[in-house]
PDB file of N, CA and C in Angstrom:
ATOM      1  N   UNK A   1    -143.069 -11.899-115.766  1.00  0.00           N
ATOM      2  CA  UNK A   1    -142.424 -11.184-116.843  1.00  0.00           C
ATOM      3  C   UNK A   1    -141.589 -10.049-116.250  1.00  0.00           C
ATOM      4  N   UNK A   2    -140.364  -9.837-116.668  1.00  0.00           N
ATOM      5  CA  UNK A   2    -139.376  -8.802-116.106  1.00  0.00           C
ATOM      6  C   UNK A   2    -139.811  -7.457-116.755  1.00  0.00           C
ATOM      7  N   UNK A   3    -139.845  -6.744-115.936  1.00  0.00           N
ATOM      8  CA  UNK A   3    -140.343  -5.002-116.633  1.00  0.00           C
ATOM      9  C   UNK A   3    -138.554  -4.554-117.249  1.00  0.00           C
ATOM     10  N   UNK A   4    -139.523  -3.638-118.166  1.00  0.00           N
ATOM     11  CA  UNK A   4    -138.275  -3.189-118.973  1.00  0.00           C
ATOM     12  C   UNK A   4    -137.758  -1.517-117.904  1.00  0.00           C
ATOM     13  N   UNK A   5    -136.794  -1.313-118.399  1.00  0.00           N
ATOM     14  CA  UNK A   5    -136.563   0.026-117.726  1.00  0.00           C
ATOM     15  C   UNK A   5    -136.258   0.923-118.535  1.00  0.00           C
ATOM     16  N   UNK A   6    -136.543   2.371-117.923  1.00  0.00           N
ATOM     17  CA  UNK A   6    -136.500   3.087-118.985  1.00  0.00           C
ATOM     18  C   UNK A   6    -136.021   4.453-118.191  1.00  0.00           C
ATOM     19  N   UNK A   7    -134.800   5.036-118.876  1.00  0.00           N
ATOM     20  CA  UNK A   7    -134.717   6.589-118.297  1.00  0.00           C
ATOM     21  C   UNK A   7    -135.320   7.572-119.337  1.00  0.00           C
ATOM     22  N   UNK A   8    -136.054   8.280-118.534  1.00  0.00           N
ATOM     23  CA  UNK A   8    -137.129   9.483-118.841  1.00  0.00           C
ATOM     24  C   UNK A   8    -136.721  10.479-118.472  1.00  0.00           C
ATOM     25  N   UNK A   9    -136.386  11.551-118.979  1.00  0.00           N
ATOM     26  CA  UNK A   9    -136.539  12.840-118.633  1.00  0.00           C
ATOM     27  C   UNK A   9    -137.246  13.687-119.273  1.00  0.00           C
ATOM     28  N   UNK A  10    -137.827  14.452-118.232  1.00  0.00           N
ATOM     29  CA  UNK A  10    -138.903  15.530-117.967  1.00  0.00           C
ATOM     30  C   UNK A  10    -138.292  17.103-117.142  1.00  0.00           C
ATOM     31  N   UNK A  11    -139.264  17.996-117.612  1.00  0.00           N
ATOM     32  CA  UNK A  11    -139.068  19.125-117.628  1.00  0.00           C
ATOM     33  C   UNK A  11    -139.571  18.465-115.925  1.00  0.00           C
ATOM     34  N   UNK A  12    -139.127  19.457-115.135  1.00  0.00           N
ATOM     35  CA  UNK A  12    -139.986  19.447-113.362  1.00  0.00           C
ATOM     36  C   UNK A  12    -140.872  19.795-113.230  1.00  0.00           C
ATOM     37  N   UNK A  13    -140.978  20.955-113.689  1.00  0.00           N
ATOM     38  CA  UNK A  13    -142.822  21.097-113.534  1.00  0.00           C
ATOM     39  C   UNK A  13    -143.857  20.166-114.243  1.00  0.00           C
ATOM     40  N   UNK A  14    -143.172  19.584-115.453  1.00  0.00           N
ATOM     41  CA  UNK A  14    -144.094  18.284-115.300  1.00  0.00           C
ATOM     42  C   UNK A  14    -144.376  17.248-114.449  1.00  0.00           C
ATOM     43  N   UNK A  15    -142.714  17.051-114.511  1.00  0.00           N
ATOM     44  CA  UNK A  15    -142.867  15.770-113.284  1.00  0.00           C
ATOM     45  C   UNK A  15    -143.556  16.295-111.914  1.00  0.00           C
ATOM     46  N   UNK A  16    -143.589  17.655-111.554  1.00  0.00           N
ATOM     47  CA  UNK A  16    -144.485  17.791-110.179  1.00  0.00           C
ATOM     48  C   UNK A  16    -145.799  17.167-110.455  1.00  0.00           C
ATOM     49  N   UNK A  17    -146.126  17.661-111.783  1.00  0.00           N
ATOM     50  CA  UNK A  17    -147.709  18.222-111.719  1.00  0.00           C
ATOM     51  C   UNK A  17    -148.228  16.340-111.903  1.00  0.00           C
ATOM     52  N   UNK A  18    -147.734  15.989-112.929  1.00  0.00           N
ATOM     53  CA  UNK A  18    -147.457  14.511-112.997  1.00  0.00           C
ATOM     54  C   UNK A  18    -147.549  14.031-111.467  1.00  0.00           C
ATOM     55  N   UNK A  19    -146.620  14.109-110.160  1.00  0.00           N
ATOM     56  CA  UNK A  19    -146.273  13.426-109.236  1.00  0.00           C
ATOM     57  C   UNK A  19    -147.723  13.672-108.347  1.00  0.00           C
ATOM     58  N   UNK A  20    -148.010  14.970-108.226  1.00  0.00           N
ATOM     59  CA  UNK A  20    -149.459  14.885-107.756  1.00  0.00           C
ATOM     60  C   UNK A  20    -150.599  14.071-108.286  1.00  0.00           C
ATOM     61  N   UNK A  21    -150.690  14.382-109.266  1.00  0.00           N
ATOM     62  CA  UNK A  21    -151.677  13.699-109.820  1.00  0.00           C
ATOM     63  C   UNK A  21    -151.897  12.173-109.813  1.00  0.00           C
ATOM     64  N   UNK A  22    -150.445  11.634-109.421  1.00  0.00           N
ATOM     65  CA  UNK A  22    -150.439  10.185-109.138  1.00  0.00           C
ATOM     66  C   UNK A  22    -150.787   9.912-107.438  1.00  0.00           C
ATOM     67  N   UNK A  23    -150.260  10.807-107.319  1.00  0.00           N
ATOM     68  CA  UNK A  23    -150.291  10.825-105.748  1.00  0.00           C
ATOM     69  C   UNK A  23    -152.317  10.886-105.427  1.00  0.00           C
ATOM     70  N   UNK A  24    -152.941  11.818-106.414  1.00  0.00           N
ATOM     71  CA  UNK A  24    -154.846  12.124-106.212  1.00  0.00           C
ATOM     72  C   UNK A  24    -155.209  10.555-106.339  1.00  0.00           C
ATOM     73  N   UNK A  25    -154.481   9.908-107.068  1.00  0.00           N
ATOM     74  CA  UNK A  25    -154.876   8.692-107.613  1.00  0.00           C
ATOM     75  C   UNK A  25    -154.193   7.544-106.781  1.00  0.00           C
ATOM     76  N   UNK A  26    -153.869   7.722-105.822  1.00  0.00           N
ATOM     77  CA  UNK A  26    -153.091   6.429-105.488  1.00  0.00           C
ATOM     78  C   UNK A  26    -152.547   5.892-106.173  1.00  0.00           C
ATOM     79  N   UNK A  27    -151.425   6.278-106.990  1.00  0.00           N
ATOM     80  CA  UNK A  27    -150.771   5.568-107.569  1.00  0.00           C
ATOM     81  C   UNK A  27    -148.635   6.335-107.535  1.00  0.00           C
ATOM     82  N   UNK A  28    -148.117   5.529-107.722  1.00  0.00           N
ATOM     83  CA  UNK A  28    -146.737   6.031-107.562  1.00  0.00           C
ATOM     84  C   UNK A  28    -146.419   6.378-109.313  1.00  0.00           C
ATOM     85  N   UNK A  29    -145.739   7.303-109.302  1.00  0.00           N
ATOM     86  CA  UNK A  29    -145.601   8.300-110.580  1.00  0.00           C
ATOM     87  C   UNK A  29    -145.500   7.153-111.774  1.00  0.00           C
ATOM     88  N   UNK A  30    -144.375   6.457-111.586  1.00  0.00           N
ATOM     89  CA  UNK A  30    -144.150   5.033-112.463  1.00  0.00           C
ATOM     90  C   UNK A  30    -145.579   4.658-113.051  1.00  0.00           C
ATOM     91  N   UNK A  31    -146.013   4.235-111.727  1.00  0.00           N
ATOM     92  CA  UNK A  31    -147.377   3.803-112.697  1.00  0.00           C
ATOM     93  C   UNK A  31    -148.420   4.216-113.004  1.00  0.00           C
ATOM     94  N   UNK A  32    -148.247   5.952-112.621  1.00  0.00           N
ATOM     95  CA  UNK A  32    -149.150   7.220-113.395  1.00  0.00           C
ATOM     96  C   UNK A  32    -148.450   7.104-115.262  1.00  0.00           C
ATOM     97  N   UNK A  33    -147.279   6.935-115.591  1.00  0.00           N
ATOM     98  CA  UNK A  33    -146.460   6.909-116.311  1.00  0.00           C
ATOM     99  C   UNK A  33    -147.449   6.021-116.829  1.00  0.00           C
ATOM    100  N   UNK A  34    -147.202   4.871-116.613  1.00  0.00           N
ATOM    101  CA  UNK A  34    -147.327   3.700-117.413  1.00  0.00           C
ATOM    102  C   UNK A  34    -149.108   3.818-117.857  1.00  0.00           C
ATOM    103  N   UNK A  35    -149.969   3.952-116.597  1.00  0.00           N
ATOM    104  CA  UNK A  35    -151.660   4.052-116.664  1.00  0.00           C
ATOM    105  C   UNK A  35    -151.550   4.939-117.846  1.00  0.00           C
ATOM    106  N   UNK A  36    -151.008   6.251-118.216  1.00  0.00           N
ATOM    107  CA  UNK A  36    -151.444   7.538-119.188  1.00  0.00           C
ATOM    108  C   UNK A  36    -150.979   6.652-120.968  1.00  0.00           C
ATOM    109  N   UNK A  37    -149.418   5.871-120.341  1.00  0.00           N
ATOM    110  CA  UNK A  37    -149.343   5.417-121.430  1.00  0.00           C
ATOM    111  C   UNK A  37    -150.215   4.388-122.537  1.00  0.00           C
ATOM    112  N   UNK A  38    -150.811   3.385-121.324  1.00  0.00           N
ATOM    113  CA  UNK A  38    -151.865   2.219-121.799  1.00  0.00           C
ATOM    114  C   UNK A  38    -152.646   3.119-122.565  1.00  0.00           C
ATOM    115  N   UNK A  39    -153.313   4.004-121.789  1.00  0.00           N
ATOM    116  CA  UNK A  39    -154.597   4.709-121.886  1.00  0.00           C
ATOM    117  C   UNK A  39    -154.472   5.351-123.583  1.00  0.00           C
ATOM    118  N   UNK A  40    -153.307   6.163-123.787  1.00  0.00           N
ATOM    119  CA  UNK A  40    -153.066   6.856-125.378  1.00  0.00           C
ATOM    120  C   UNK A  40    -152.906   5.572-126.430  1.00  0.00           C
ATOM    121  N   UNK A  41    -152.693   4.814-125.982  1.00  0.00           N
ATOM    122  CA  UNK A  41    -152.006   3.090-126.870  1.00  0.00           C
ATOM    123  C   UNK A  41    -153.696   2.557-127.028  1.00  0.00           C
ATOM    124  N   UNK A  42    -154.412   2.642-126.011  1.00  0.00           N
ATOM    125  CA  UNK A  42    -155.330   1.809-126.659  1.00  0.00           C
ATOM    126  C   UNK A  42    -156.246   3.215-127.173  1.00  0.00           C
ATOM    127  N   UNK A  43    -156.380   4.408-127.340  1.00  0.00           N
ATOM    128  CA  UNK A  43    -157.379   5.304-127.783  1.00  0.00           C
ATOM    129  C   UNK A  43    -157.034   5.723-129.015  1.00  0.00           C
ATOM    130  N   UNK A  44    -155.558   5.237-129.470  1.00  0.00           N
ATOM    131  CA  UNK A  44    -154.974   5.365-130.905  1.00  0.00           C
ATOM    132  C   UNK A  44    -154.899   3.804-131.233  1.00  0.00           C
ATOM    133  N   UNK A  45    -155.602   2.856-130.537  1.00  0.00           N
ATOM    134  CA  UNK A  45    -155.831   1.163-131.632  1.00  0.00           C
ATOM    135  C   UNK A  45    -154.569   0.810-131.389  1.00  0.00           C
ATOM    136  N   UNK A  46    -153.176   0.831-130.734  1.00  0.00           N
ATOM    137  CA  UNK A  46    -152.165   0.504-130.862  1.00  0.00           C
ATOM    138  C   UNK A  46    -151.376  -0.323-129.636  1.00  0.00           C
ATOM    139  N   UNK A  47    -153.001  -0.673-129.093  1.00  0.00           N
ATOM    140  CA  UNK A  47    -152.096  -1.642-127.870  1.00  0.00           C
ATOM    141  C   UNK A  47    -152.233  -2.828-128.199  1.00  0.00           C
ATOM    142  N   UNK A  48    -151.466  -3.532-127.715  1.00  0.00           N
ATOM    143  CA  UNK A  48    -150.896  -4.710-128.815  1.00  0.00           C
ATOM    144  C   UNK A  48    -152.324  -5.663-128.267  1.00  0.00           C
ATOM    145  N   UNK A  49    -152.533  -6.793-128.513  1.00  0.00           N
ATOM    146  CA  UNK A  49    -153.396  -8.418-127.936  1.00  0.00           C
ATOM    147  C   UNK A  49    -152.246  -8.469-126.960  1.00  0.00           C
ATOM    148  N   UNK A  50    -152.454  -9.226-125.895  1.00  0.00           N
ATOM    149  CA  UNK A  50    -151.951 -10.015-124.748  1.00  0.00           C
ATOM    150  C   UNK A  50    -151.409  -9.362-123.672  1.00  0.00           C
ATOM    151  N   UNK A  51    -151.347  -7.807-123.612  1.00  0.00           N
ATOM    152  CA  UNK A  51    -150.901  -7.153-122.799  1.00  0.00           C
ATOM    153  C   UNK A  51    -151.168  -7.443-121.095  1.00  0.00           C
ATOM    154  N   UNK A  52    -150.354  -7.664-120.324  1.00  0.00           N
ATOM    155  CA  UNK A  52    -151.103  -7.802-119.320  1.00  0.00           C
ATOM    156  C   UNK A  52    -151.645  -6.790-118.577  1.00  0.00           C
ATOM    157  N   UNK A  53    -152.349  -6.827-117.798  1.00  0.00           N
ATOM    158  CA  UNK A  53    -153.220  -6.015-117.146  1.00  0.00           C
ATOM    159  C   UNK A  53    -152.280  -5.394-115.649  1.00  0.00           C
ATOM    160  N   UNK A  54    -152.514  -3.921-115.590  1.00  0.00           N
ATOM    161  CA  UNK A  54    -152.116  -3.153-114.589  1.00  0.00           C
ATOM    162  C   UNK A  54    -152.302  -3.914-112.668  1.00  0.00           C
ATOM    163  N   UNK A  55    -151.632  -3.744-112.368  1.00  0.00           N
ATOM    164  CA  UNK A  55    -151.965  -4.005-110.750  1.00  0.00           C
ATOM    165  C   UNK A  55    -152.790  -3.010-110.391  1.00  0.00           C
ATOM    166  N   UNK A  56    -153.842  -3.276-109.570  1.00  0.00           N
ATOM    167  CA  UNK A  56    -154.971  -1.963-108.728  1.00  0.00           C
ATOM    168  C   UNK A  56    -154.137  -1.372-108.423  1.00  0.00           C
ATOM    169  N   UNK A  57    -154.836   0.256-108.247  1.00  0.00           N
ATOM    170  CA  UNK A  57    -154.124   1.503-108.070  1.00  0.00           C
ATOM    171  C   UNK A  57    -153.965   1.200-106.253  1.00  0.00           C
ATOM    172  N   UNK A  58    -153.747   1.741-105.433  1.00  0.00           N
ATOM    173  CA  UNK A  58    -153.553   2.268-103.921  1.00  0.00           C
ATOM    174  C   UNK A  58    -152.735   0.486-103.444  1.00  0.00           C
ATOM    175  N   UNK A  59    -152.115   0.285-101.907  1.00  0.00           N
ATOM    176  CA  UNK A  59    -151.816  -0.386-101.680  1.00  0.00           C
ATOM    177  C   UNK A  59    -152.284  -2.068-102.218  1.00  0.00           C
ATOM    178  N   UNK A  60    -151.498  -2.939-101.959  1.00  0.00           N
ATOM    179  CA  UNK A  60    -151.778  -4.260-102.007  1.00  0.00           C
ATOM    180  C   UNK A  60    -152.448  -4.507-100.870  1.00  0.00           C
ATOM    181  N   UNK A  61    -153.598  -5.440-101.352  1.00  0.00           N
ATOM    182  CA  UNK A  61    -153.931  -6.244 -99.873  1.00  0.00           C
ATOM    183  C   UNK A  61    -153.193  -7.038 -98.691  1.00  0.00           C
ATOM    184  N   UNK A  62    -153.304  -6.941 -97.555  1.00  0.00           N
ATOM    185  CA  UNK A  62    -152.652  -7.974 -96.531  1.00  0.00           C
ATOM    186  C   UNK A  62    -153.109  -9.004 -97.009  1.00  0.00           C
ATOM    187  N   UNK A  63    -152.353 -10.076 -96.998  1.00  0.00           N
ATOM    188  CA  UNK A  63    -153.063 -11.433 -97.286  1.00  0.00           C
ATOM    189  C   UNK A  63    -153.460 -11.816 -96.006  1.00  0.00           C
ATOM    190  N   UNK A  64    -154.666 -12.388 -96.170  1.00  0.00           N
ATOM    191  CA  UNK A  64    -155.221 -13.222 -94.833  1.00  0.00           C
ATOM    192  C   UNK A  64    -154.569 -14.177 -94.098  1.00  0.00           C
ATOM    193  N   UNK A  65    -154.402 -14.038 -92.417  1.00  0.00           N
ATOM    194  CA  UNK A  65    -153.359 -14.874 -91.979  1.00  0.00           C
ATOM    195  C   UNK A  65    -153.957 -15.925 -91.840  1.00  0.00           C
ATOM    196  N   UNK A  66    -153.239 -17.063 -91.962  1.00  0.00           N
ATOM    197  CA  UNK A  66    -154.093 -18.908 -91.321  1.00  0.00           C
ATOM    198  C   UNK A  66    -154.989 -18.589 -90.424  1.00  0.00           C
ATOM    199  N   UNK A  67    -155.874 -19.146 -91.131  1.00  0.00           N
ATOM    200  CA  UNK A  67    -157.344 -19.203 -90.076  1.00  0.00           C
ATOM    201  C   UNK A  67    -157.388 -20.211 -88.910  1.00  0.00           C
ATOM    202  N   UNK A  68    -156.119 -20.862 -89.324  1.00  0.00           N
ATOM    203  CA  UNK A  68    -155.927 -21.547 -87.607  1.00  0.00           C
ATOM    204  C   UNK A  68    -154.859 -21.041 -86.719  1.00  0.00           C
ATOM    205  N   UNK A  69    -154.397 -20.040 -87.291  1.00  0.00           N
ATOM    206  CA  UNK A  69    -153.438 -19.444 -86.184  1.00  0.00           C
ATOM    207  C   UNK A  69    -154.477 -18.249 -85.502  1.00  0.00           C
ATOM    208  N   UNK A  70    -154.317 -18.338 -83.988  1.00  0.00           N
ATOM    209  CA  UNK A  70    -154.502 -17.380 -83.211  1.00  0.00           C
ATOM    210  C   UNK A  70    -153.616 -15.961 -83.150  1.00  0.00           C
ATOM    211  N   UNK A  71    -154.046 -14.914 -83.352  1.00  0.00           N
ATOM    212  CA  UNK A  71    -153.670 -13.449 -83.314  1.00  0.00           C
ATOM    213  C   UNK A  71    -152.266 -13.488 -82.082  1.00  0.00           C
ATOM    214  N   UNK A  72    -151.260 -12.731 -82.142  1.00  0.00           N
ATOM    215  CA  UNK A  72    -150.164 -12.860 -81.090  1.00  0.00           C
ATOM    216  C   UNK A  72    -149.925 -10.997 -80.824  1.00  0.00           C
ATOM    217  N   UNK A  73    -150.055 -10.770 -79.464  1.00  0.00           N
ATOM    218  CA  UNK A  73    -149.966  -9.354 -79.457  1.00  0.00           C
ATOM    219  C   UNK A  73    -148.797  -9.523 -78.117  1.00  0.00           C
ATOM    220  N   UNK A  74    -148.582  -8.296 -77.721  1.00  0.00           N
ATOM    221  CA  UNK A  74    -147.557  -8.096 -76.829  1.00  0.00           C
ATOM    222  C   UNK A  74    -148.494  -7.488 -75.831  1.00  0.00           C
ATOM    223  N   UNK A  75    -147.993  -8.189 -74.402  1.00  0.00           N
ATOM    224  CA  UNK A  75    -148.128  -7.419 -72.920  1.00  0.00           C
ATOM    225  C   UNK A  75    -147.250  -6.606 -72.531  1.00  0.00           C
ATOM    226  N   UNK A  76    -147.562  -5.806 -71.790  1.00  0.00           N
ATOM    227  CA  UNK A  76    -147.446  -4.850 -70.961  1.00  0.00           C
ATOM    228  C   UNK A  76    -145.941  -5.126 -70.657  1.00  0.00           C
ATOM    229  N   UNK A  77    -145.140  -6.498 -70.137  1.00  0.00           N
ATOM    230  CA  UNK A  77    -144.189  -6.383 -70.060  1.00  0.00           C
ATOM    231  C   UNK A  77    -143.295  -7.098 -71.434  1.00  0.00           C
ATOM    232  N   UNK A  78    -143.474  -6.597 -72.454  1.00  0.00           N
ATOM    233  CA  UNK A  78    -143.108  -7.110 -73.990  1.00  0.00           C
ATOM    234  C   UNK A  78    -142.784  -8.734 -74.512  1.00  0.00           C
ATOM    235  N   UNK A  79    -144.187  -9.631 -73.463  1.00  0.00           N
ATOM    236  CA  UNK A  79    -143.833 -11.077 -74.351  1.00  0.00           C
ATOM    237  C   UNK A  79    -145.163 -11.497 -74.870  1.00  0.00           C
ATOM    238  N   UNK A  80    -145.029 -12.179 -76.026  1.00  0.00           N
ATOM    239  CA  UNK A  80    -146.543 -12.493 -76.567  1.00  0.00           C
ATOM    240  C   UNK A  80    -146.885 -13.192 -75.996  1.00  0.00           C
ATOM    241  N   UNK A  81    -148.139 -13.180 -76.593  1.00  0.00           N
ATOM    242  CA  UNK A  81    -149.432 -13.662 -75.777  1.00  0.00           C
ATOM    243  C   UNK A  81    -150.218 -14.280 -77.019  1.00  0.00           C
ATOM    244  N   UNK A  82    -151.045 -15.323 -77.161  1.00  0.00           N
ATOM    245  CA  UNK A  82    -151.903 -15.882 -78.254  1.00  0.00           C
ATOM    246  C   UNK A  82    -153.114 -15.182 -77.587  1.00  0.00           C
ATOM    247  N   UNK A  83    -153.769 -14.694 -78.554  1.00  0.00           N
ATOM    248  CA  UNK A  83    -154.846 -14.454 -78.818  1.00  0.00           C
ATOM    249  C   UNK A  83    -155.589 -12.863 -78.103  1.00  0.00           C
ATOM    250  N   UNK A  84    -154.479 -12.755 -77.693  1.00  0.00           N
ATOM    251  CA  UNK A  84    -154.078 -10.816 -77.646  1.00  0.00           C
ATOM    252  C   UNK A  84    -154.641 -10.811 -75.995  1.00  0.00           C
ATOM    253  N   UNK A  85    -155.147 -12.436 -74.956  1.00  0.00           N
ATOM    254  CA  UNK A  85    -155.030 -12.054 -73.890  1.00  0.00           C
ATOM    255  C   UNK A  85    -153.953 -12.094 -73.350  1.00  0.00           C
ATOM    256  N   UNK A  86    -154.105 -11.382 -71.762  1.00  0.00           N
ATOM    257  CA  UNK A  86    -153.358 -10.850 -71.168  1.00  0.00           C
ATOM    258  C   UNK A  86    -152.713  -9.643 -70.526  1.00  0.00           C
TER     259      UNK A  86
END
């Protein structure tokens, strides 16, 4: 689903106090924005059925590499190597 966009303006000292607070939370302001918004929508009954659900707060996971590929690191004189000897 394509996100909608939206220009917002805010006084700055909100948006600081706002930007920290996303920042305590691992989260990027956008989706401090969006988390505060869910949060008032469903505590006033007004979030709709089918909404989808937020992505976890702090980074995405690495996805796990092929469990049949061997690890590739660099030597000493900068050419890989499988399996990080060398």
């Amino acid at each position: 689903m394509e996100r909608k966009k939206l220009l917002l303006r805010l006084d700055p000292v909100v948006h600081d106090a706002l930007a920290k607070w996303a920042s305590d939370e691992l989260r990027s302001t956008n989706s401090q924005i969006e988390f505060l918004l869910r949060r008032a929508l469903t505590e006033a009954g007004r979030l709709p059925d089918g909404v989808e659900r937020m992505r976890p707060r702090g980074r995405p996971r690495k996805t796990p590499q092929d469990p049949g590929a061997q690890d590739e690191e660099e030597n000493p004189d900068g050419e890989a190597t499988a399996g990080g000897a060398g």
